[in-house]
C-alpha atoms as a PDB file:
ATOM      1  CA  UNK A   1      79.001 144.044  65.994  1.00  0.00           C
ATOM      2  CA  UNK A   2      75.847 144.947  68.153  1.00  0.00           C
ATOM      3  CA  UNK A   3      72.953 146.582  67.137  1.00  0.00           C
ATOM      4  CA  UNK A   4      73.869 149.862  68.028  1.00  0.00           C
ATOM      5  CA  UNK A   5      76.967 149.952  66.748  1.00  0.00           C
ATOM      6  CA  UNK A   6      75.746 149.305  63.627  1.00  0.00           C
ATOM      7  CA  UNK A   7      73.390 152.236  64.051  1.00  0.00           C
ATOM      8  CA  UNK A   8      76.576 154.808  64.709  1.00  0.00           C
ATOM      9  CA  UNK A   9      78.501 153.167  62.163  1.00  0.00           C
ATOM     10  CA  UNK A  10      75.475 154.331  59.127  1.00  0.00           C
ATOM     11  CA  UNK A  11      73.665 157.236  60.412  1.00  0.00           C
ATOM     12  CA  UNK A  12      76.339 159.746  60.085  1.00  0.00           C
ATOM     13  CA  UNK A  13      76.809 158.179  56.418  1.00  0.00           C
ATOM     14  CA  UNK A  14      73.136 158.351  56.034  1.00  0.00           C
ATOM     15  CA  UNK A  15      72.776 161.543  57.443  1.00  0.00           C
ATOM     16  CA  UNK A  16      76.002 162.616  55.261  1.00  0.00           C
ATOM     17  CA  UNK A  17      74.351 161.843  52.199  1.00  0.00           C
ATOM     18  CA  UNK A  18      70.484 163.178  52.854  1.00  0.00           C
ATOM     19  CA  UNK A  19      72.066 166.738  54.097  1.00  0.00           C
ATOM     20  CA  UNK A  20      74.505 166.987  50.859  1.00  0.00           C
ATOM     21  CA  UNK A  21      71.294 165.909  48.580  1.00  0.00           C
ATOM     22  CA  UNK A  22      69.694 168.741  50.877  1.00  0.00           C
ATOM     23  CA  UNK A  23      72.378 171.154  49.929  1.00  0.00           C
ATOM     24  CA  UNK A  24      72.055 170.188  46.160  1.00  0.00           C
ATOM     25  CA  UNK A  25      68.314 171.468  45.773  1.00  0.00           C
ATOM     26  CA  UNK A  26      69.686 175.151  46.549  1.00  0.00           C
ATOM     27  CA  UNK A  27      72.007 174.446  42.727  1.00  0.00           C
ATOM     28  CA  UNK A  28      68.104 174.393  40.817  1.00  0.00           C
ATOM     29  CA  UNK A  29      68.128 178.144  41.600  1.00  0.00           C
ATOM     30  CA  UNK A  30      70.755 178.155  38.332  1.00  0.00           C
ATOM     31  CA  UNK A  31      67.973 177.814  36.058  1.00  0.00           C
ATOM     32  CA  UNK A  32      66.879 180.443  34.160  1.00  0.00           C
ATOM     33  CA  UNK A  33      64.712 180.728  30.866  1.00  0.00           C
ATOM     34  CA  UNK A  34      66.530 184.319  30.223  1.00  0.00           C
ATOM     35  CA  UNK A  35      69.832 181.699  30.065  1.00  0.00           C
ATOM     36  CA  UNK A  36      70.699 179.652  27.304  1.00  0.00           C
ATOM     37  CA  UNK A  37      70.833 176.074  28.198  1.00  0.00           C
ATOM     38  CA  UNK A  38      74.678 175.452  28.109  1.00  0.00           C
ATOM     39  CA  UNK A  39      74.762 178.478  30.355  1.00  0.00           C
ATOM     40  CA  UNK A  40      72.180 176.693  32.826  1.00  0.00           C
ATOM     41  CA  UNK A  41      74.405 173.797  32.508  1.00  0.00           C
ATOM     42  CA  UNK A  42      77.000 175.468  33.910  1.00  0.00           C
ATOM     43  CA  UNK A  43      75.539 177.803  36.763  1.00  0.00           C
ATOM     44  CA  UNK A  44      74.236 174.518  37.918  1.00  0.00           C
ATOM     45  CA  UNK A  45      77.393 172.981  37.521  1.00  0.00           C
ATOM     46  CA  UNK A  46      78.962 175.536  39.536  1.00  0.00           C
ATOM     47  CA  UNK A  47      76.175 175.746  42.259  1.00  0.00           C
ATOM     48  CA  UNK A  48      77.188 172.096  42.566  1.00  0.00           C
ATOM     49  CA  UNK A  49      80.556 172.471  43.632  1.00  0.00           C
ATOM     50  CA  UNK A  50      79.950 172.779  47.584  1.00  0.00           C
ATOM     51  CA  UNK A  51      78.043 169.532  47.251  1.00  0.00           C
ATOM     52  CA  UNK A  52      81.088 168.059  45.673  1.00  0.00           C
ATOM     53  CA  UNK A  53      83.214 169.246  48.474  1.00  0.00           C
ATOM     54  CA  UNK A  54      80.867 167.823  51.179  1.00  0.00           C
ATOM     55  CA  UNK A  55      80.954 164.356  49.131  1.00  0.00           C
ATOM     56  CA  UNK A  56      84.885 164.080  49.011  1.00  0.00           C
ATOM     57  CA  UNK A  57      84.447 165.167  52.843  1.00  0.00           C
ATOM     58  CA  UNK A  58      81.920 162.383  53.423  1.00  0.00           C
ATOM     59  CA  UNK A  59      84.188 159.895  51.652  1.00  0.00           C
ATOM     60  CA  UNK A  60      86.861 160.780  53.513  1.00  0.00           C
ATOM     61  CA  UNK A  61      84.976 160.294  56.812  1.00  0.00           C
ATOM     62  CA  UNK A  62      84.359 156.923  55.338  1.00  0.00           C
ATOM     63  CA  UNK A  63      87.246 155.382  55.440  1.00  0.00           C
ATOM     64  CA  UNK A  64      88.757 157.904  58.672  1.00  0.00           C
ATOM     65  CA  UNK A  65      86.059 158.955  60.795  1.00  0.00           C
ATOM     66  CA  UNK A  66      87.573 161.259  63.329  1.00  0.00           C
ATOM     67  CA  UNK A  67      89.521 163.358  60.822  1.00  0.00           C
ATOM     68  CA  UNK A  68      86.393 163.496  58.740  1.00  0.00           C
ATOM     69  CA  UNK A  69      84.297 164.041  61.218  1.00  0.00           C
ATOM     70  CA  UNK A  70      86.303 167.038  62.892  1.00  0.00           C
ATOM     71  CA  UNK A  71      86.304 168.711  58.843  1.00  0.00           C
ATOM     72  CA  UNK A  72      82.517 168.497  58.642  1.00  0.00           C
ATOM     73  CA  UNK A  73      82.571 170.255  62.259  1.00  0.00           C
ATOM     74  CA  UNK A  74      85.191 172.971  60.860  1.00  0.00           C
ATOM     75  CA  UNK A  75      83.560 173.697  57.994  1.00  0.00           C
ATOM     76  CA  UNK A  76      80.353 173.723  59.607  1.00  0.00           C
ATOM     77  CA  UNK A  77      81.716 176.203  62.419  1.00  0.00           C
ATOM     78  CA  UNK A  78      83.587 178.495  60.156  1.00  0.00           C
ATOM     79  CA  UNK A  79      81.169 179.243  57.434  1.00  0.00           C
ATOM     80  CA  UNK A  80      77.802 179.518  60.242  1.00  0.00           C
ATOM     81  CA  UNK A  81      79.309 183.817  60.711  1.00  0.00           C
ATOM     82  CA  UNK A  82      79.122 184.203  56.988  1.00  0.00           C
ATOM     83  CA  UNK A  83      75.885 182.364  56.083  1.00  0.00           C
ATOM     84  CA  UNK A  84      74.313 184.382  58.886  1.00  0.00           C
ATOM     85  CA  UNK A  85      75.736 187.675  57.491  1.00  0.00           C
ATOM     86  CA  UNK A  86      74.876 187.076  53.922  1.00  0.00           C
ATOM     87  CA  UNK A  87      70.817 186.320  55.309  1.00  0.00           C
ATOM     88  CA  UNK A  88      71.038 189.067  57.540  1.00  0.00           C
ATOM     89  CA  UNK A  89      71.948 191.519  54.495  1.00  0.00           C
ATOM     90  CA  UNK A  90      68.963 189.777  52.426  1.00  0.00           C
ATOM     91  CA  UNK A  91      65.897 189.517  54.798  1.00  0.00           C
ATOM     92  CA  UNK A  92      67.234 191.842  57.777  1.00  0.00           C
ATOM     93  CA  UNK A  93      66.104 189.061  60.572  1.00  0.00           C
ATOM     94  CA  UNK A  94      68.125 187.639  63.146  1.00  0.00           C
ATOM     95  CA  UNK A  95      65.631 185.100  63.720  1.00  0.00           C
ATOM     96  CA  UNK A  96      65.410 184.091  59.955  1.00  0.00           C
ATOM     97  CA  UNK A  97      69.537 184.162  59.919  1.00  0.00           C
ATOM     98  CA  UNK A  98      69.597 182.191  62.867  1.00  0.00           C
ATOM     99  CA  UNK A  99      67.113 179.574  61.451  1.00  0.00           C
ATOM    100  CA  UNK A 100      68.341 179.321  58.141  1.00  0.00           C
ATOM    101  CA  UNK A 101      72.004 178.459  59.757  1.00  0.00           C
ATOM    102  CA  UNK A 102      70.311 175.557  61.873  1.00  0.00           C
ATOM    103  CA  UNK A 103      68.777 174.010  58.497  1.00  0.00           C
ATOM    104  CA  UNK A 104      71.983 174.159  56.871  1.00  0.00           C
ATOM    105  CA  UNK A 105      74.852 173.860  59.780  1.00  0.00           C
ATOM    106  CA  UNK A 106      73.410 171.976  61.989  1.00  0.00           C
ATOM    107  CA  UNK A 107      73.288 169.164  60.221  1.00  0.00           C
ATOM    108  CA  UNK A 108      76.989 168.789  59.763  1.00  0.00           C
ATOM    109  CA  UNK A 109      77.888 169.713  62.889  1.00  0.00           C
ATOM    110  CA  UNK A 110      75.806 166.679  64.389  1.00  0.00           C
ATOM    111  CA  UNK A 111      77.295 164.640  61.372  1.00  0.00           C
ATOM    112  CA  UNK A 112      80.819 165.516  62.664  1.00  0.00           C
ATOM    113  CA  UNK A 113      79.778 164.465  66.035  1.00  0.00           C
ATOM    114  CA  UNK A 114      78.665 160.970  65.418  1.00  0.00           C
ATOM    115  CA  UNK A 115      81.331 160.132  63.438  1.00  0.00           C
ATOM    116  CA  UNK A 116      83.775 161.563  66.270  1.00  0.00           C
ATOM    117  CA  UNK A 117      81.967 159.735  68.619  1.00  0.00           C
ATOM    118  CA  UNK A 118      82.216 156.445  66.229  1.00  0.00           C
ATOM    119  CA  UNK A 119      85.464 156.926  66.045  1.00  0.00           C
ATOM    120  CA  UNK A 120      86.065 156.700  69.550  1.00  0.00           C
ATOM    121  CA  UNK A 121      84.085 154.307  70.702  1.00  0.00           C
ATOM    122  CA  UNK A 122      85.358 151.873  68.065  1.00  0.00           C
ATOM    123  CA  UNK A 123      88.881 152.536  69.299  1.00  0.00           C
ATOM    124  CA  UNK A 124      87.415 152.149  72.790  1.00  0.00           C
ATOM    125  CA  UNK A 125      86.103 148.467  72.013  1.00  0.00           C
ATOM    126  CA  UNK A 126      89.857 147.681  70.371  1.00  0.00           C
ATOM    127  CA  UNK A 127      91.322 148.646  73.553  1.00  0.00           C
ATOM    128  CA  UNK A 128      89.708 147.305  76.268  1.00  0.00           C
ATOM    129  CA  UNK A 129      89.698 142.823  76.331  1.00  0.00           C
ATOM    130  CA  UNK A 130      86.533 141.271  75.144  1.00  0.00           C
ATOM    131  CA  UNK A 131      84.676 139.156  76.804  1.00  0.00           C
ATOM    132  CA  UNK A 132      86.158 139.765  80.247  1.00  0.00           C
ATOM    133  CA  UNK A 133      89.182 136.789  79.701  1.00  0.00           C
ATOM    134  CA  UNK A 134      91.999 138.663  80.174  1.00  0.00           C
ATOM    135  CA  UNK A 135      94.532 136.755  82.401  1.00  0.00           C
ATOM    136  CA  UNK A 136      95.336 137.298  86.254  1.00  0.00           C
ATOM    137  CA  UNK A 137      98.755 139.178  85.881  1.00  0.00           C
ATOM    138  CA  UNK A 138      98.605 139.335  89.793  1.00  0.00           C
ATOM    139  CA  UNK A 139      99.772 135.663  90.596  1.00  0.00           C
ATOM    140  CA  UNK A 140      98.343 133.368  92.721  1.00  0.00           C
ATOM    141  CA  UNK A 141      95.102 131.277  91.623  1.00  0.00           C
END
C-alpha cells in the first residue's frame, strides 16, 4: 500500500471521529444547576444521541466505504435547510446561518467524499493488472 493510500484510507476515519467528538461538545449545553443530576444525566444522554448516530455511520463506513460515505453526504445534505432555518429563527443572520452550517456540515460532507473517493480508487487498483505483466492476448512475440 503506498503512502498515500494510506493517507485516504485514515483521514476520513480520523476526520470521522474529530467532527463526531466536535458534535458531542454541543450535548454539555444539558447541564443545568436548576436540574437535578439524574435529570442532567439524561438531557446529556439525549443530546448524545446524534453523536451515536454519526458513530454507527462511521462504523459502517468502516467496513463499506462508499455506502457509508454516500450516508454521511445524505445526512449532511438533508439536514444543512433545517440547521440553517433553526439559526436563522435564533440570531436572524444569513451570514451566521450560513457559517454555522459550514462548521457543522461541511465536515461530513468532505468525510463522505474521501471515503467515496477511497472507495473507488481502491476498486480502481483491484481492477486494473499490477505491475504492468499482464500477458500479450494479441499473438505473435
Amino acid at each position: 500500500m503506498h503512502k498515500s493510500d494510506k493517507i485516504l484510507h485514515w483521514l476520513p476515519r480520523i476526520l470521522g471521529i474529530l467532527a463526531i467528538a466536535f458534535i458531542s461538545i454541543f450535548a454539555l449545553d444539558a447541564f443545568d444547576p436548576k436540574l437535578t443530576l439524574w435529570q442532567q444525566l439524561v438531557a446529556f444522554a439525549i443530546h448524545l444521541v446524534p453523536s451515536f448516530i454519526l458513530l454507527v455511520i462511521l462504523i459502517i463506513a468502516w467496513k463499506k466505504e462508499f455506502i457509508g460515505g454516500l450516508i454521511f453526504l445524505v445526512i449532511a445534505l438533508l439536514f444543512s435547510p433545517v440547521i440553517f432555518v433553526h439559526n436563522f429563527r435564533m440570531n436572524n443572520s444569513i451570514g451566521i446561518s450560513l457559517a454555522i452550517i459550514a462548521s457543522i456540515n461541511l465536515p461530513f460532507i468532505i468525510i463522505g467524499l474521501l471515503f467515496i473517493w477511497n472507495h473507488k480508487r481502491k476498486k480502481e487498483r483491484i481492477q486494473k493488472p499490477m505491475g504492468g505483466n499482464e500477458p500479450n492476448l494479441k499473438g505473435g512475440s
